[in-house]
Protein backbone atom coordinates (compact mmCIF):
# COMPACT_ATOMS: atom_id res chain seq x y z
CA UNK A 1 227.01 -76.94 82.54
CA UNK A 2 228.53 -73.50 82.22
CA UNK A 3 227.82 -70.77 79.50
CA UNK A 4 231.85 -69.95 78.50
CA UNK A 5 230.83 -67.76 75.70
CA UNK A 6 227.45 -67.07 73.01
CA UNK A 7 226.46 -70.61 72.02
CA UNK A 8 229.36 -72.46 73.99
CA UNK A 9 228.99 -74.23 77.28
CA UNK A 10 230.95 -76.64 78.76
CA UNK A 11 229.85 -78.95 81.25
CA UNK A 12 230.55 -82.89 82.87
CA UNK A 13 228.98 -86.16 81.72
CA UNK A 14 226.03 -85.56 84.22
CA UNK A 15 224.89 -82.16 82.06
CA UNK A 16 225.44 -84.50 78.88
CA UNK A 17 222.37 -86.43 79.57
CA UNK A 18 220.53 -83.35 80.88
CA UNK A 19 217.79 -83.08 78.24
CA UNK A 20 215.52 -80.04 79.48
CA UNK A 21 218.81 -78.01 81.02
CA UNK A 22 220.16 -78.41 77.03
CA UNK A 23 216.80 -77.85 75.81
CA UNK A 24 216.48 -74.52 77.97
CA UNK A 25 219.84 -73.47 76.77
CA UNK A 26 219.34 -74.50 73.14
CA UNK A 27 222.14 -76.81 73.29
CA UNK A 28 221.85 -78.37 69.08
CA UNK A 29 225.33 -80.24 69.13
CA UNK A 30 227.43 -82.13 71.87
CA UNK A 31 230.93 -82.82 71.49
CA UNK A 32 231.95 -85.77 73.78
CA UNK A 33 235.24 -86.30 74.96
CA UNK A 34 234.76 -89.16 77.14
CA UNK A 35 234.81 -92.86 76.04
CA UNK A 36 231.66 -94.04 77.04
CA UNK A 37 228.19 -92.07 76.97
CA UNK A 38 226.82 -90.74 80.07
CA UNK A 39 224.18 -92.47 82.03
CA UNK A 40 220.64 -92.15 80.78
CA UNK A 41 222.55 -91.65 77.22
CA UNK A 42 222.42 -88.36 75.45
CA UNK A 43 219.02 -86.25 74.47
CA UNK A 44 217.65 -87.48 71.32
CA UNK A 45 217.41 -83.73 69.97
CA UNK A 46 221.25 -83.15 69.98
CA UNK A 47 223.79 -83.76 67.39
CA UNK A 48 226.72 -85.96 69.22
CA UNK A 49 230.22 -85.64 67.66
CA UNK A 50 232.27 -88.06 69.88
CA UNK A 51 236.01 -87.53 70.11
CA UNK A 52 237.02 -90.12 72.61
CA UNK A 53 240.24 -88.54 74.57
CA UNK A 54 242.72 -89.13 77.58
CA UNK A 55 243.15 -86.70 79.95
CA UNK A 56 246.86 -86.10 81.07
CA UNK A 57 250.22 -87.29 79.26
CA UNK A 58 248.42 -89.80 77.36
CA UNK A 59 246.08 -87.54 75.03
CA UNK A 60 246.31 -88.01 71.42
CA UNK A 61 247.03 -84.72 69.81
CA UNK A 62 245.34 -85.37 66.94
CA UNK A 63 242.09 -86.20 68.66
CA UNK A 64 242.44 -83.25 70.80
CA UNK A 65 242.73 -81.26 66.97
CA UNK A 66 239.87 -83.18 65.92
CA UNK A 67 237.63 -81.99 68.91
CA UNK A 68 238.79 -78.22 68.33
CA UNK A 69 237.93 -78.90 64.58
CA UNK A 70 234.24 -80.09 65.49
CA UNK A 71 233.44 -77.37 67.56
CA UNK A 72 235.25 -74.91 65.92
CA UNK A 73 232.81 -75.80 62.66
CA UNK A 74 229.52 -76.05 64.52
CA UNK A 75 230.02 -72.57 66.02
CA UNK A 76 231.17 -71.51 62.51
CA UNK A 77 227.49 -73.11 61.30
CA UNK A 78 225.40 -70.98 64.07
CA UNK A 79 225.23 -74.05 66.48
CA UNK A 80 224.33 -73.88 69.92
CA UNK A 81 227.89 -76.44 71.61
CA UNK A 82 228.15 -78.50 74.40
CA UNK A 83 231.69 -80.07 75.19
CA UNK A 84 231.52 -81.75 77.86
CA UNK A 85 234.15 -85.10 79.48
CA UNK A 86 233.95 -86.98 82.29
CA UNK A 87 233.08 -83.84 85.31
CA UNK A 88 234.04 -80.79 82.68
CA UNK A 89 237.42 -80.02 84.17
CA UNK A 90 239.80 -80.25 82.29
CA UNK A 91 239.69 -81.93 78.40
CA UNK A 92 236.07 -80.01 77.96
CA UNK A 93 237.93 -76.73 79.14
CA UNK A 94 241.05 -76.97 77.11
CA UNK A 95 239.21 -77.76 73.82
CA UNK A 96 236.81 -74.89 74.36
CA UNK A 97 239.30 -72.75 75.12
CA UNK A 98 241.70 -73.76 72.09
CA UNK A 99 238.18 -73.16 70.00
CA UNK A 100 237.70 -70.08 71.56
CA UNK A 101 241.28 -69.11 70.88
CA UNK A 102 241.17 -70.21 67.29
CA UNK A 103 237.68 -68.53 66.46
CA UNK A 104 238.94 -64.79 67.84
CA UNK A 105 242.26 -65.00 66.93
CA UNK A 106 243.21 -64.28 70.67
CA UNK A 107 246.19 -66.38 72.43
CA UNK A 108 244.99 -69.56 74.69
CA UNK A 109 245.63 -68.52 77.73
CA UNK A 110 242.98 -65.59 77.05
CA UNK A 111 240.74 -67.84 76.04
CA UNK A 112 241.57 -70.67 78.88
CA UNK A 113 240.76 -66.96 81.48
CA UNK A 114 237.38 -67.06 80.02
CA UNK A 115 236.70 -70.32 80.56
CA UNK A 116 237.91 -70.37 83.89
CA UNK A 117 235.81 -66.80 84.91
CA UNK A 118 232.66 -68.84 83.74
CA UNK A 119 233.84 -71.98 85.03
CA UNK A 120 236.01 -71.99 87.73
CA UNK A 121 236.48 -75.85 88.81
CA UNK A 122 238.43 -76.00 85.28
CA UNK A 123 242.04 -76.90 85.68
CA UNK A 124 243.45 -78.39 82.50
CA UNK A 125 245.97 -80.50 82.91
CA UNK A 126 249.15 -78.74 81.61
CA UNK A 127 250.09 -81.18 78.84
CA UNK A 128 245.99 -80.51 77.31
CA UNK A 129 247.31 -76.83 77.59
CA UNK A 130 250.41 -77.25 75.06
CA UNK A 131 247.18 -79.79 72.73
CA UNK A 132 245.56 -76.68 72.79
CA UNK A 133 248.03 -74.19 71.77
CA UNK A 134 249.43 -76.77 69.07
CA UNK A 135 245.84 -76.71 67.76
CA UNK A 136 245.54 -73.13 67.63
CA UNK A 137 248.45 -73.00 65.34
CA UNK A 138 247.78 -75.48 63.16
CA UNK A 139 244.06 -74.56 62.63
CA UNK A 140 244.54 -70.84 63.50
């Protein structure tokens, strides 16, 4: 789980289910992108807003929206986000990023930099890049 900006991390199923690394972080709200919940489940002092997605060609835009939405409104209500999908490389990145982008009014590939500086295994896959900047617009 990596710190991509104040009171936004993104991380992989494995930090999902990481109760004291949350709890030393002050993690208050998960978004989950993955299907399933991660092993072990998730800590029972988080909020979980689950957005199943695809990764790839097959993403539904409007779930990707829906994921920038969530997170876009928990950091908007002082909460403490984790986003995190399968091993945080590429749907966790691009929805942070497009809620990055959206929140500072800055283009997404500024906000997909930051991610990457703080989290360098990301590498969304192009087509969640184009979900992300679609997002932007329509929630920007």
């Amino acid at each position: 789980m990596d710190r991509i900006a104040p009171g936004l991390f993104v991380g992989s199923a494995e930090s999902a289910a990481d109760a004291s690394r949350q709890q030393t972080v002050g993690i208050s709200t998960v978004c989950a992108l993955t299907h399933d919940p991660p092993t072990g489940g998730y800590p029972d002092a988080v909020s979980v807003v689950h957005v199943p997605m695809m990764d790839g060609p097959r993403n539904d835009p409007e779930a990707f929206r829906q994921a920038v939405d969530a997170v876009v409104a928990a950091r908007d209500a002082d909460e403490t986000v984790l986003v995190h999908c399968s091993r945080g490389g590429s749907r966790s990145p691009a929805v942070a990023a497009a809620a990055l982008a959206v929140r500072r009014g800055c283009p997404v590939e500024a906000a997909l930099a930051e991610v990457r500086a703080s989290r360098p295994e990301a590498d969304p896959h192009p087509v969640l890049v184009d979900r992300a900047e679609a997002a932007v617009h329509a929630l920007g």
